[in-house]
N, C-alpha and C. Protein backbone atom coordinates (compact mmCIF):
# COMPACT_ATOMS: atom_id res chain seq x y z
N UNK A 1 -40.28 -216.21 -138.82
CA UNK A 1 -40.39 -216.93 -140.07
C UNK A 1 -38.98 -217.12 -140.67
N UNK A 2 -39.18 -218.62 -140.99
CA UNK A 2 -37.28 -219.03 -141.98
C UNK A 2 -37.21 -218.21 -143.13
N UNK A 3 -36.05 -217.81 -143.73
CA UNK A 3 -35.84 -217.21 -145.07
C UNK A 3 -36.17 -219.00 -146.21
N UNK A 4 -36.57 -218.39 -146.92
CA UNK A 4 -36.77 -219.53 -147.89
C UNK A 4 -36.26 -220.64 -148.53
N UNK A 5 -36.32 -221.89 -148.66
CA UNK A 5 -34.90 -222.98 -149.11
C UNK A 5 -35.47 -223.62 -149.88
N UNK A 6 -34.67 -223.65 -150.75
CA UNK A 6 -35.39 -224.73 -152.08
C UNK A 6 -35.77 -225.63 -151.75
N UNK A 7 -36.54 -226.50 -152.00
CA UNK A 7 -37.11 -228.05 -151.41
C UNK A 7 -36.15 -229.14 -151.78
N UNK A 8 -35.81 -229.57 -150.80
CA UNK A 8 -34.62 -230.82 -150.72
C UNK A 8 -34.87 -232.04 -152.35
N UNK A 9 -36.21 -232.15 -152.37
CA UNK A 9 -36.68 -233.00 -153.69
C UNK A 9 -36.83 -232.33 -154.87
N UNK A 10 -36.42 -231.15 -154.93
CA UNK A 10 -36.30 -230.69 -156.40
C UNK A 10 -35.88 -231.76 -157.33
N UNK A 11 -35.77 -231.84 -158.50
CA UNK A 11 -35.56 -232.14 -159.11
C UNK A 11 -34.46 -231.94 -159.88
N UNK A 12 -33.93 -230.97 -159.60
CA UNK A 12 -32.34 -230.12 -160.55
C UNK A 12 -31.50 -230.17 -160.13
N UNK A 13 -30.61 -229.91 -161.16
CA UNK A 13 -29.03 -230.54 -160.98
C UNK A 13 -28.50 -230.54 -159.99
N UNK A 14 -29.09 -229.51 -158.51
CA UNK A 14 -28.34 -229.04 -157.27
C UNK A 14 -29.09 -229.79 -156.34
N UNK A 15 -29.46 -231.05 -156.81
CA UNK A 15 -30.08 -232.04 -155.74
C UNK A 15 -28.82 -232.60 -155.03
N UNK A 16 -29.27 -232.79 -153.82
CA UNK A 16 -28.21 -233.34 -152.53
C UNK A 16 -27.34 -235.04 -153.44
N UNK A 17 -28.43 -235.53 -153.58
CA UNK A 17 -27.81 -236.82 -154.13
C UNK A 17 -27.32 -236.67 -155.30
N UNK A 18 -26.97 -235.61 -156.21
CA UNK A 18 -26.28 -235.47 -157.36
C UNK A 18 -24.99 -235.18 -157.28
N UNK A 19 -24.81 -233.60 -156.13
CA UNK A 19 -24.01 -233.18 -155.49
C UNK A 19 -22.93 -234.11 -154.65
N UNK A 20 -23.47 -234.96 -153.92
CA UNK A 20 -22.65 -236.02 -153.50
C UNK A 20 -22.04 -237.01 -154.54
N UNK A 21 -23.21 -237.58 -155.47
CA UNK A 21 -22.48 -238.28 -156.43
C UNK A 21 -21.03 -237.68 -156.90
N UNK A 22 -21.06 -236.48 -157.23
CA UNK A 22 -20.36 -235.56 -158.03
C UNK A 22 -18.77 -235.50 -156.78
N UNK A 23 -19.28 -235.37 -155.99
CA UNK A 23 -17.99 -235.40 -154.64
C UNK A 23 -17.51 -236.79 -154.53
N UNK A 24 -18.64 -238.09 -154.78
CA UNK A 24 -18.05 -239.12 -154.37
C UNK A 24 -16.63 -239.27 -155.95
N UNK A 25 -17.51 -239.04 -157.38
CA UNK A 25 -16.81 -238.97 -158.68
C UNK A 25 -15.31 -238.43 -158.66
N UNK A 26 -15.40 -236.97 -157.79
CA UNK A 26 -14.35 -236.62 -158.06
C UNK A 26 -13.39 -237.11 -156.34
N UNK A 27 -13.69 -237.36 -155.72
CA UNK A 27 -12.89 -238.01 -154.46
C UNK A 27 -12.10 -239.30 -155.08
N UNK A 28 -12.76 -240.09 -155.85
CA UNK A 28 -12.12 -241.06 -156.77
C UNK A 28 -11.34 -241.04 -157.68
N UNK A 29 -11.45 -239.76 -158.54
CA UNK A 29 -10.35 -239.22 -159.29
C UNK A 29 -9.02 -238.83 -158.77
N UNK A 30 -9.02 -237.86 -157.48
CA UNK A 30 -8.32 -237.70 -156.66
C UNK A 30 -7.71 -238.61 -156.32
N UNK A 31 -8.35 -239.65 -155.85
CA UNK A 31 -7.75 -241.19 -155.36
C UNK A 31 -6.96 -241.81 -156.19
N UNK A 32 -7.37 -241.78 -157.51
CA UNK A 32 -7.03 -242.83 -158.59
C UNK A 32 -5.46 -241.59 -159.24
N UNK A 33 -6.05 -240.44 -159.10
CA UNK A 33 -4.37 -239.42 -159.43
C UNK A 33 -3.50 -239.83 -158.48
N UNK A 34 -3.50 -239.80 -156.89
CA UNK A 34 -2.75 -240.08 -156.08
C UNK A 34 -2.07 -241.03 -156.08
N UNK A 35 -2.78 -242.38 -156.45
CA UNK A 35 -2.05 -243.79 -156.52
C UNK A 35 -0.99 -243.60 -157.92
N UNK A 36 -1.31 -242.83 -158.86
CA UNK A 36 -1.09 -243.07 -160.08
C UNK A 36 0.35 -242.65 -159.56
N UNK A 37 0.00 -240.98 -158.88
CA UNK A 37 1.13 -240.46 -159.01
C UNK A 37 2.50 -241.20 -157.56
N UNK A 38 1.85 -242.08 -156.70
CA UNK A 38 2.87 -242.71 -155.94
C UNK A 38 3.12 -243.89 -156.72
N UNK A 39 2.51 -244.24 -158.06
CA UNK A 39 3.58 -245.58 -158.66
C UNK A 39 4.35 -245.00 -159.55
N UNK A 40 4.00 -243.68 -160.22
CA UNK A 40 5.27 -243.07 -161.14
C UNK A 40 6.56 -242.55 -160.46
N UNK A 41 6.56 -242.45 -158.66
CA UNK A 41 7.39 -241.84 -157.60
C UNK A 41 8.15 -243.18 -157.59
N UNK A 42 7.66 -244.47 -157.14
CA UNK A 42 8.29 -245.36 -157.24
C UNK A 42 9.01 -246.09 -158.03
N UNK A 43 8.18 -246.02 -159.21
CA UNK A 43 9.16 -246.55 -160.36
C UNK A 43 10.38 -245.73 -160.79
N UNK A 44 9.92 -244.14 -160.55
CA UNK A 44 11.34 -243.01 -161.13
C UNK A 44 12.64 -243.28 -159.32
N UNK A 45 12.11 -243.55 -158.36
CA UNK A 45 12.85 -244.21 -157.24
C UNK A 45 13.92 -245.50 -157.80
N UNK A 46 13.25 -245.87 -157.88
CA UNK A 46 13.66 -247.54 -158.70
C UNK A 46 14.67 -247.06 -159.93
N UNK A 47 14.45 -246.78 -160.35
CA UNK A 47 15.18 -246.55 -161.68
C UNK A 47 16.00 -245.84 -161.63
N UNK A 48 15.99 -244.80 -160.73
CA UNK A 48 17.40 -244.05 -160.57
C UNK A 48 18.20 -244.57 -159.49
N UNK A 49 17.73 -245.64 -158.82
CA UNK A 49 18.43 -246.38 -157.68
C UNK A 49 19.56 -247.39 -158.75
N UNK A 50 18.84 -248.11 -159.54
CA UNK A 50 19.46 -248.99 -160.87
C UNK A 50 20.41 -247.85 -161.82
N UNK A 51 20.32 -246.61 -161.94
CA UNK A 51 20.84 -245.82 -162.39
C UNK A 51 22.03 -245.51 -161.78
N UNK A 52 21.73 -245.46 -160.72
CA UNK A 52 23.06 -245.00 -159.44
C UNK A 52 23.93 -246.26 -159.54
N UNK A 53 23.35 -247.55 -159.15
CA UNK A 53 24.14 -249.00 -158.86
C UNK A 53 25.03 -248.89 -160.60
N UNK A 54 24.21 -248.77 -161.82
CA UNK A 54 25.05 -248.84 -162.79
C UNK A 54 26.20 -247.90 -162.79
N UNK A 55 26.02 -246.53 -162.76
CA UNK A 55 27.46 -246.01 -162.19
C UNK A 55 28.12 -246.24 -161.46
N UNK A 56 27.86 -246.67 -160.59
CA UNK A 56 29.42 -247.17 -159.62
C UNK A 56 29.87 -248.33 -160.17
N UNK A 57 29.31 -248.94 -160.48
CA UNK A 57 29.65 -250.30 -161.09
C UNK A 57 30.68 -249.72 -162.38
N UNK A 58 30.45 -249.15 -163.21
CA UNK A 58 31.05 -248.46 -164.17
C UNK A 58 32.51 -247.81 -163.59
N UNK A 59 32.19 -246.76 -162.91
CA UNK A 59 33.25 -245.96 -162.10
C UNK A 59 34.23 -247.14 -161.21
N UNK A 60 33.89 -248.12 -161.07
CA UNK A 60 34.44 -249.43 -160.52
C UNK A 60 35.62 -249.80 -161.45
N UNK A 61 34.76 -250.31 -162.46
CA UNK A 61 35.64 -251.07 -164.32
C UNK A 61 36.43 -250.37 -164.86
């Protein structure tokens, strides 16, 4: 005899399709931090590249 398992159609919060929702929710957050945080990498790239070109240019004059 199996040890006992809640029934897949319960009804409560620890239903399979909630649980996934909840993984798909936060896989997207994850996603949406990641992008966020490779356009704040690029723009602080960028800007200290324009940062650098203005000093030499300076150190030039």
């Amino acid at each position: 005899m199996m040890a006992p398992t809640p029934p897949v159609t319960s009804g409560s919060a620890g239903s399979p399709e909630q649980n996934l929702d909840k993984m798909i929710k936060h896989q997207e957050r994850m996603f949406s931090l990641e992008i966020t945080k490779e356009i704040a990498k690029s723009q602080h790239d960028m800007l200290m590249s324009t940062a650098r070109t203005l000093g030499q240019s300076a150190e030039k004059a």
